[in-house]
PDB file of N, CA and C in Angstrom:
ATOM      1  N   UNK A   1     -31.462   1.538  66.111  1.00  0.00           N
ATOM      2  CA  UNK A   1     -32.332   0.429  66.485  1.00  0.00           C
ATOM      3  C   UNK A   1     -33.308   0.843  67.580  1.00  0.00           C
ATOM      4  N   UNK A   2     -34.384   0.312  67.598  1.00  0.00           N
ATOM      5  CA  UNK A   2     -35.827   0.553  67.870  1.00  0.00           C
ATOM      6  C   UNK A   2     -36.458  -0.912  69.083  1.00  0.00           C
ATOM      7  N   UNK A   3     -36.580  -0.488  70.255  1.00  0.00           N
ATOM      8  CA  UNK A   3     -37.549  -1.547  70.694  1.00  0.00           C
ATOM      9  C   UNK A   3     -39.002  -1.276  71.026  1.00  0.00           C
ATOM     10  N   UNK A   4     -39.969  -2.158  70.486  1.00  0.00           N
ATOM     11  CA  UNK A   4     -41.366  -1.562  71.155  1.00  0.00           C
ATOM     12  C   UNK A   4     -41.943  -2.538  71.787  1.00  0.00           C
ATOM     13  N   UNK A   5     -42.326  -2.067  73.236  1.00  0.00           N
ATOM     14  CA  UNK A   5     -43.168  -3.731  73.931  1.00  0.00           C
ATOM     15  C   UNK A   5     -44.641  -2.946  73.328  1.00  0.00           C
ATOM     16  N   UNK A   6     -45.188  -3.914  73.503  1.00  0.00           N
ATOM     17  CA  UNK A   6     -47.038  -3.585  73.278  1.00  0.00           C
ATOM     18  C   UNK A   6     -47.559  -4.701  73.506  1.00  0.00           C
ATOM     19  N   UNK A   7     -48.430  -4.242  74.617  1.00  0.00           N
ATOM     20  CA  UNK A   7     -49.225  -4.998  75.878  1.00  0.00           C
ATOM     21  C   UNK A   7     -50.897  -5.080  74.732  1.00  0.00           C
ATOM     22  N   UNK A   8     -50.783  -6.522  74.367  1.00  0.00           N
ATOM     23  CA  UNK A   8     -51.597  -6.681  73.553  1.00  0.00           C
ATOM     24  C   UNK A   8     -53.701  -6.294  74.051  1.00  0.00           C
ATOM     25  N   UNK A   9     -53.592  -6.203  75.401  1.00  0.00           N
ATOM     26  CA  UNK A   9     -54.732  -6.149  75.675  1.00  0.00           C
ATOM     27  C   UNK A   9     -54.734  -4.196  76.854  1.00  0.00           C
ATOM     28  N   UNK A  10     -53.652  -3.665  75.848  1.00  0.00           N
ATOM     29  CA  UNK A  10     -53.839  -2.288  76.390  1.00  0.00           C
ATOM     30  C   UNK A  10     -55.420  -1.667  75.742  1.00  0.00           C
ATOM     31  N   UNK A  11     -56.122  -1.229  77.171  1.00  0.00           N
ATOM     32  CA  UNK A  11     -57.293  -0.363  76.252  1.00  0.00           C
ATOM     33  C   UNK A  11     -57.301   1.246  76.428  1.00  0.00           C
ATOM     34  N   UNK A  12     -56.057   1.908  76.873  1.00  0.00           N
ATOM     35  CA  UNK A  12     -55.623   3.361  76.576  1.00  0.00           C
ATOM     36  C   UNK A  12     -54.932   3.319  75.502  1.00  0.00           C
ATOM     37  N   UNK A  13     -54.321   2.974  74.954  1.00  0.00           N
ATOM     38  CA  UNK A  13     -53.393   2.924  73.596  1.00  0.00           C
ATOM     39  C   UNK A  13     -54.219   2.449  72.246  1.00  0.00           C
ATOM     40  N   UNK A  14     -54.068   3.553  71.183  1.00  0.00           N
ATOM     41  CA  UNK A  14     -54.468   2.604  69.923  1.00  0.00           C
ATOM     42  C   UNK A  14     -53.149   1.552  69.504  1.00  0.00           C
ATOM     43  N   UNK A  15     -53.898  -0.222  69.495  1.00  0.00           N
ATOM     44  CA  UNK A  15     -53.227  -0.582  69.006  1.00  0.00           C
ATOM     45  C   UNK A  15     -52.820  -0.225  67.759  1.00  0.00           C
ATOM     46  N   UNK A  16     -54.150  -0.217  66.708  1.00  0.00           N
ATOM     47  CA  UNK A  16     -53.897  -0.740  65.245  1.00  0.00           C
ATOM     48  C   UNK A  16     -52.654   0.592  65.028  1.00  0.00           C
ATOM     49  N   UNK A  17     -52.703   1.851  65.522  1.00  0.00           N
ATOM     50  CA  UNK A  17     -52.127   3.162  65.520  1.00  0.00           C
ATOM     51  C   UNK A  17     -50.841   2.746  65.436  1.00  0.00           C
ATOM     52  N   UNK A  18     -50.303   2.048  66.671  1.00  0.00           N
ATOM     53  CA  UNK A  18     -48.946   1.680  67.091  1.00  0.00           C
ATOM     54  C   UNK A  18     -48.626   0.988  66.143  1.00  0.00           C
ATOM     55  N   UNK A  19     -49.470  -0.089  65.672  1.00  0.00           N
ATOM     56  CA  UNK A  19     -48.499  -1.277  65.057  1.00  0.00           C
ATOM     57  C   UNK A  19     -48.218  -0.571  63.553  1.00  0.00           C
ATOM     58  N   UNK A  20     -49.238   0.232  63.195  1.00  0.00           N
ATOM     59  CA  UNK A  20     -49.226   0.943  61.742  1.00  0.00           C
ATOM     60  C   UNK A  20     -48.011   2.037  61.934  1.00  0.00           C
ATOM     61  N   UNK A  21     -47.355   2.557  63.009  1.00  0.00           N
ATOM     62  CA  UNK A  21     -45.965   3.477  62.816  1.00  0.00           C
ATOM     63  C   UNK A  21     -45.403   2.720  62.725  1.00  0.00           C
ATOM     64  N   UNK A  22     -45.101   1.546  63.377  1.00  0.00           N
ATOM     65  CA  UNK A  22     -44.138   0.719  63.208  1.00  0.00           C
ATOM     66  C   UNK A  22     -43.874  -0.268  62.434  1.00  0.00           C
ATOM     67  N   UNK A  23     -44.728  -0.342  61.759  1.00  0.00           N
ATOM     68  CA  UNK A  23     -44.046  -0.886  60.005  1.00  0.00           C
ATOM     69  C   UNK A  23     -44.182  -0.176  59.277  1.00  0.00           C
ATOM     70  N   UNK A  24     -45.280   1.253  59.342  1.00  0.00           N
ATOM     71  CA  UNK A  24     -44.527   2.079  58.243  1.00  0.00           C
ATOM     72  C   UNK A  24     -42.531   2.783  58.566  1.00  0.00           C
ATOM     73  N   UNK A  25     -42.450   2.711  60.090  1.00  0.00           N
ATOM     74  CA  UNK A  25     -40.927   2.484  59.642  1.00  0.00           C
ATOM     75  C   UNK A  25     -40.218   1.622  59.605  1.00  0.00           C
ATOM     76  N   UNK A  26     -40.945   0.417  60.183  1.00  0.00           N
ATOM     77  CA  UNK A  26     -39.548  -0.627  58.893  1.00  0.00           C
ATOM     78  C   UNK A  26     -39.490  -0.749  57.943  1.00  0.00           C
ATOM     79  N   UNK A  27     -40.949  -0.418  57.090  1.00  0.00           N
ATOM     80  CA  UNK A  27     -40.984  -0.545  55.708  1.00  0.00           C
ATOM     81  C   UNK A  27     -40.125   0.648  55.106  1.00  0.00           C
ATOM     82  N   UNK A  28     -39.361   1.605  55.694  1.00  0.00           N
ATOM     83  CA  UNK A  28     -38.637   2.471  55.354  1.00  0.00           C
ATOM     84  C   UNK A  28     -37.182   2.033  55.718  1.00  0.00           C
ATOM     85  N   UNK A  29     -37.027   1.031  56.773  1.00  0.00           N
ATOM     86  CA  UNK A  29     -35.892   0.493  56.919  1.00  0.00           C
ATOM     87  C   UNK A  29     -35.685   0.821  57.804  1.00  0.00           C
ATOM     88  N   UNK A  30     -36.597   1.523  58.980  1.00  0.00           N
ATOM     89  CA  UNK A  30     -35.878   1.434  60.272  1.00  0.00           C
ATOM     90  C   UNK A  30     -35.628  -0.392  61.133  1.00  0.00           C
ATOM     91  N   UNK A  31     -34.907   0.213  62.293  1.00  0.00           N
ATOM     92  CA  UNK A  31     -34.475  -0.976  62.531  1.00  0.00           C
ATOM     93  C   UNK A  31     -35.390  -1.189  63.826  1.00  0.00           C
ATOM     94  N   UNK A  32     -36.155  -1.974  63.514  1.00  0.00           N
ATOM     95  CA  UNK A  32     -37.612  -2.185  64.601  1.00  0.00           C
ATOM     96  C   UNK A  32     -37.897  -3.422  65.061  1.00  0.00           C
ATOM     97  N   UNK A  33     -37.243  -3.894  66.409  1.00  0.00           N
ATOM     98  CA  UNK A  33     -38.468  -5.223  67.198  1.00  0.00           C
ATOM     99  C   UNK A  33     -39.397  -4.343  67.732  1.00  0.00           C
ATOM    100  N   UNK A  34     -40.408  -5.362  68.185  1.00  0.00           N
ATOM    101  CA  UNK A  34     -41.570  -5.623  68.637  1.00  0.00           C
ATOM    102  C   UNK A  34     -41.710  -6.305  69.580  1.00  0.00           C
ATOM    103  N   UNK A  35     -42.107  -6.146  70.838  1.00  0.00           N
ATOM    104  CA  UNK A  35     -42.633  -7.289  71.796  1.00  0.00           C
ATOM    105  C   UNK A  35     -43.777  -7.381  71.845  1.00  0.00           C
ATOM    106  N   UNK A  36     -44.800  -8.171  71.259  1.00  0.00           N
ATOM    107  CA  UNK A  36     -45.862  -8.246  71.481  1.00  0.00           C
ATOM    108  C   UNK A  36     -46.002  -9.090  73.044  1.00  0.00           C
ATOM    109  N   UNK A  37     -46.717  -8.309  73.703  1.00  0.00           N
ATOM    110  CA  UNK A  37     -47.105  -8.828  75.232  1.00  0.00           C
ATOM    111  C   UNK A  37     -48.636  -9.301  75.203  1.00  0.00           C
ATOM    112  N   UNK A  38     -49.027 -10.591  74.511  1.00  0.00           N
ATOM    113  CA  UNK A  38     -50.499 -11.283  74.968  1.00  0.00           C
ATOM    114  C   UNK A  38     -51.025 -11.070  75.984  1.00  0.00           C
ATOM    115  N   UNK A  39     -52.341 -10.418  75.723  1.00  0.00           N
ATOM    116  CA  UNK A  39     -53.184 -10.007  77.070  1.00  0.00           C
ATOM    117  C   UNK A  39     -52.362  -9.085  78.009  1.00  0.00           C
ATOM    118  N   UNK A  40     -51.802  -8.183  77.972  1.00  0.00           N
ATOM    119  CA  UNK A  40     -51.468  -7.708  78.602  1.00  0.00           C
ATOM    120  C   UNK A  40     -52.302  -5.954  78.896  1.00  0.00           C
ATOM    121  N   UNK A  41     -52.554  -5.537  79.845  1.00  0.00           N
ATOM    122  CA  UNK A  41     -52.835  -4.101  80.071  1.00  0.00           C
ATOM    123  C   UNK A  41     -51.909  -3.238  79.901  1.00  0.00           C
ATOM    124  N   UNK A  42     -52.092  -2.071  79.632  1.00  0.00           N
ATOM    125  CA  UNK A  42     -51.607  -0.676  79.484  1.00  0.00           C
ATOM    126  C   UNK A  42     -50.701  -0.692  80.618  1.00  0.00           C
ATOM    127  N   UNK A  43     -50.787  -0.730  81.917  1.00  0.00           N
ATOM    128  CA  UNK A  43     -49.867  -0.948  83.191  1.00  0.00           C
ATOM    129  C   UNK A  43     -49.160  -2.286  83.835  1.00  0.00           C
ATOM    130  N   UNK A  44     -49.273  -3.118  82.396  1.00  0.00           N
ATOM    131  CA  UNK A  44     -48.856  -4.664  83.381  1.00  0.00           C
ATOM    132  C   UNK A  44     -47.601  -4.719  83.526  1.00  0.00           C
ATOM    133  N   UNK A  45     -46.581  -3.722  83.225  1.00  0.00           N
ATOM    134  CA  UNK A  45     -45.160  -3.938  83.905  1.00  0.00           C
ATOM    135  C   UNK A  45     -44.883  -2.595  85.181  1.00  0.00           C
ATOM    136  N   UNK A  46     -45.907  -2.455  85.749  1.00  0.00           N
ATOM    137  CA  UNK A  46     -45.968  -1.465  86.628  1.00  0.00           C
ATOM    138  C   UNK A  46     -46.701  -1.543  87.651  1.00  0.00           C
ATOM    139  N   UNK A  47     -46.232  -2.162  88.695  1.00  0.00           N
ATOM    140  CA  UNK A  47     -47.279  -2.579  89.959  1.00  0.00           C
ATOM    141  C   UNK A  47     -47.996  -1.503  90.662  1.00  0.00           C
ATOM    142  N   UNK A  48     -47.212  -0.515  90.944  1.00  0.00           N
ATOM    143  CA  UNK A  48     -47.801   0.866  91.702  1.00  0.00           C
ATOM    144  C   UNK A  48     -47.649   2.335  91.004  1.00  0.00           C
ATOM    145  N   UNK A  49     -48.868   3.088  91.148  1.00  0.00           N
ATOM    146  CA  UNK A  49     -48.515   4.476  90.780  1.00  0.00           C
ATOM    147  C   UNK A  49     -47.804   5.538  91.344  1.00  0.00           C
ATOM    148  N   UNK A  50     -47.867   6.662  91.006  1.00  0.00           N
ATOM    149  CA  UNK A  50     -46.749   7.470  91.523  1.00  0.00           C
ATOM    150  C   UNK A  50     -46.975   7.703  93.313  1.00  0.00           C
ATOM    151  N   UNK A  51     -48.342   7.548  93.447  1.00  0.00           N
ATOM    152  CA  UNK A  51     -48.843   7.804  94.972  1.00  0.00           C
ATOM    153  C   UNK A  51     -49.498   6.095  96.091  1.00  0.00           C
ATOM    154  N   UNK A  52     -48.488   4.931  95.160  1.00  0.00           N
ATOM    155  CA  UNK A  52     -48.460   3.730  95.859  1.00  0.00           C
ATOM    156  C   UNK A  52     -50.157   2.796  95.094  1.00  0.00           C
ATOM    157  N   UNK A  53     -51.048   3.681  94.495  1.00  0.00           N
ATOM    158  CA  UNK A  53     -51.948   2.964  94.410  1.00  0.00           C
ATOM    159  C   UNK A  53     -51.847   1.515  93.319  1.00  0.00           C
ATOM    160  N   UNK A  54     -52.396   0.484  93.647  1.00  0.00           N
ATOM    161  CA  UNK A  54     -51.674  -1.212  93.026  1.00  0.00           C
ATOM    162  C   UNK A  54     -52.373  -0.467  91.111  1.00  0.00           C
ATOM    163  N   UNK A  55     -52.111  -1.177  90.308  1.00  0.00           N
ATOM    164  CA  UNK A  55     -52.279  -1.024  88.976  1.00  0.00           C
ATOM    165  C   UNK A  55     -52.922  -2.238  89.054  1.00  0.00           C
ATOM    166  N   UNK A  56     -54.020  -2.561  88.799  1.00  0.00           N
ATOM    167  CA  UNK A  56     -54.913  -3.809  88.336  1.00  0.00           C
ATOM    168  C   UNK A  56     -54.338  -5.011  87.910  1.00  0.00           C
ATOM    169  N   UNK A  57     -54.053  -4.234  86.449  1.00  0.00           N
ATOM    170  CA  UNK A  57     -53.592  -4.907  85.617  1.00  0.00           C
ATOM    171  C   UNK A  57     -51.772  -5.665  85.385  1.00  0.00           C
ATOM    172  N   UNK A  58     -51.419  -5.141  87.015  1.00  0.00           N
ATOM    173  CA  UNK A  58     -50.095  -5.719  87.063  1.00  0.00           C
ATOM    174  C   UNK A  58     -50.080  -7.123  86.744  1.00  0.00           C
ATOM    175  N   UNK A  59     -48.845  -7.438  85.997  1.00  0.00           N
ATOM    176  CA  UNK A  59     -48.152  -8.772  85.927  1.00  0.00           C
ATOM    177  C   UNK A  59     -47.423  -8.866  85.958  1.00  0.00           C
ATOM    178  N   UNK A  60     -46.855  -9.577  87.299  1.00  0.00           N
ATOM    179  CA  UNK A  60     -45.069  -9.461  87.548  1.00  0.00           C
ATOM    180  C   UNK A  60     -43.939 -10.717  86.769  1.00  0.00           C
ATOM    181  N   UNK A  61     -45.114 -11.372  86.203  1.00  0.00           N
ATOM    182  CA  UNK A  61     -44.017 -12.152  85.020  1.00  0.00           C
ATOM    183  C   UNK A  61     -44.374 -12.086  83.868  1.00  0.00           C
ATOM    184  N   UNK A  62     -45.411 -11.509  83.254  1.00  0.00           N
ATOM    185  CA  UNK A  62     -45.337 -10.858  82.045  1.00  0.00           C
ATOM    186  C   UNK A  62     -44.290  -9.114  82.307  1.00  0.00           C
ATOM    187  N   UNK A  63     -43.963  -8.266  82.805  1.00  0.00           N
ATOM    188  CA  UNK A  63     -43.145  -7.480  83.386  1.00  0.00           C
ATOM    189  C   UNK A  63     -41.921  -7.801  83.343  1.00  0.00           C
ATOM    190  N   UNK A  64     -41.534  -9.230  84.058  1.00  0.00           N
ATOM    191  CA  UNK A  64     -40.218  -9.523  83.955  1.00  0.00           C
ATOM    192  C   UNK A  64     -39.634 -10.141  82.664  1.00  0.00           C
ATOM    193  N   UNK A  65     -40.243 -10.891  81.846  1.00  0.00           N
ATOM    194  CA  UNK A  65     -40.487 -11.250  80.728  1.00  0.00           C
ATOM    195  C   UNK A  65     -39.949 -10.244  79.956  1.00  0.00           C
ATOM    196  N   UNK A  66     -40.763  -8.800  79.953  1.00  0.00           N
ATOM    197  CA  UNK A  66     -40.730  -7.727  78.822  1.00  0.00           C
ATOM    198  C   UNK A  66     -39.057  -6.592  79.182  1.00  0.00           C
ATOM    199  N   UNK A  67     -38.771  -6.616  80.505  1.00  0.00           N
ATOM    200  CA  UNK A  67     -37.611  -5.798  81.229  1.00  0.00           C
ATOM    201  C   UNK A  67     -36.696  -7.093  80.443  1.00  0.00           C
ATOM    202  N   UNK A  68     -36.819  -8.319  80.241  1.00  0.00           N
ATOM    203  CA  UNK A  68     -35.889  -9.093  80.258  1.00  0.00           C
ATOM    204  C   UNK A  68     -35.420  -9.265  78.788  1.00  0.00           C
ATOM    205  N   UNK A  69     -36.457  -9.461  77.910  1.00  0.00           N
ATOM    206  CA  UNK A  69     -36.496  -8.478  76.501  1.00  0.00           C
ATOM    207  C   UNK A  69     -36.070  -7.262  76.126  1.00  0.00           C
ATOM    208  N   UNK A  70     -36.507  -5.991  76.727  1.00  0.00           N
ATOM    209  CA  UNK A  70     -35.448  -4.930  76.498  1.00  0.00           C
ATOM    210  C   UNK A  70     -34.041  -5.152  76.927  1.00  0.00           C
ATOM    211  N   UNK A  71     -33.664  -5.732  78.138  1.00  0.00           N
ATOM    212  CA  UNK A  71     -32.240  -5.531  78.601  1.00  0.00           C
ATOM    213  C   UNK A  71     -30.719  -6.414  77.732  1.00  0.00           C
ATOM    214  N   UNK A  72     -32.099  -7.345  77.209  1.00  0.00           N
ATOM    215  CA  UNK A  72     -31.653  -8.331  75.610  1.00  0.00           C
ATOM    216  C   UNK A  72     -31.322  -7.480  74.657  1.00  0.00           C
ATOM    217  N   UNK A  73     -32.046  -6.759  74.428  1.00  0.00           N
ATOM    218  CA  UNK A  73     -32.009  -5.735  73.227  1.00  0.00           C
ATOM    219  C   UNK A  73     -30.547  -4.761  73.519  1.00  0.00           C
ATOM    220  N   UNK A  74     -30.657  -4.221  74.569  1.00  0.00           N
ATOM    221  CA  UNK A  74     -29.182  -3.163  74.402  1.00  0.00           C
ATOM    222  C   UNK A  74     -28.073  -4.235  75.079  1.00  0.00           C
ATOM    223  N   UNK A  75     -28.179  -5.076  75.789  1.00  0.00           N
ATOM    224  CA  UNK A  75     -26.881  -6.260  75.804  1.00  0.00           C
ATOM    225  C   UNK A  75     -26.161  -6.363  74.224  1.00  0.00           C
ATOM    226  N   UNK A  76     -27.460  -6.903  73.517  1.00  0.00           N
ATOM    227  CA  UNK A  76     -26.662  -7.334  72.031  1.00  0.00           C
ATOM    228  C   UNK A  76     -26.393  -6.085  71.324  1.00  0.00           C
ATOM    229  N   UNK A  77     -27.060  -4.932  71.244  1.00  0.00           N
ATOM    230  CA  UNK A  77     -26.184  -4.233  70.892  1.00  0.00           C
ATOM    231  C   UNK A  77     -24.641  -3.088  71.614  1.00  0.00           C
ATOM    232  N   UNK A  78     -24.739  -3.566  72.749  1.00  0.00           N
ATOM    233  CA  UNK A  78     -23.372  -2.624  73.340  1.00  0.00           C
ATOM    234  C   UNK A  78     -22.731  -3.585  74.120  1.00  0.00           C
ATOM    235  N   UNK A  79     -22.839  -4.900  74.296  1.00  0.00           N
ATOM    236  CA  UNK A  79     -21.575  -5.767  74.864  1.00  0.00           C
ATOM    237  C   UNK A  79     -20.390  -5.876  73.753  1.00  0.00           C
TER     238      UNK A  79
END
């Protein structure tokens, strides 16, 4: 099993790229969510860089939102 967030308003990432691996492998049967994150930037679950500088595009509750979604994801599968 497979989780992918994707920060719908990333402009370093190809979306259409991402979303096209990831149903060509479910359409193979991998086992794939998706978080689509609305409006979100390339860095919005990441407030600071490696040398403290702020990330713009932080959002600390779209962020908590998406951490709170993955930690969903391996709860249900290993509790």
């Amino acid at each position: 099993p497979m989780i992918a967030v994707i920060p719908q308003s990333d402009t370093e990432s190809d979306q259409g790229l991402c979303l096209e691996i990831l149903n060509r492998n479910k359409a193979k049967g991998g086992s794939i969510e998706a978080v689509i994150v609305e409006g979100a930037g390339h860095t919005f679950a990441q407030g600071v860089d490696d040398y403290g500088n702020v990330f713009a595009d932080y959002d600390p509750k779209k962020a908590t939102e998406s951490w709170n979604s993955i930690y969903a994801f391996f709860r249900k599968r290993f509790d």
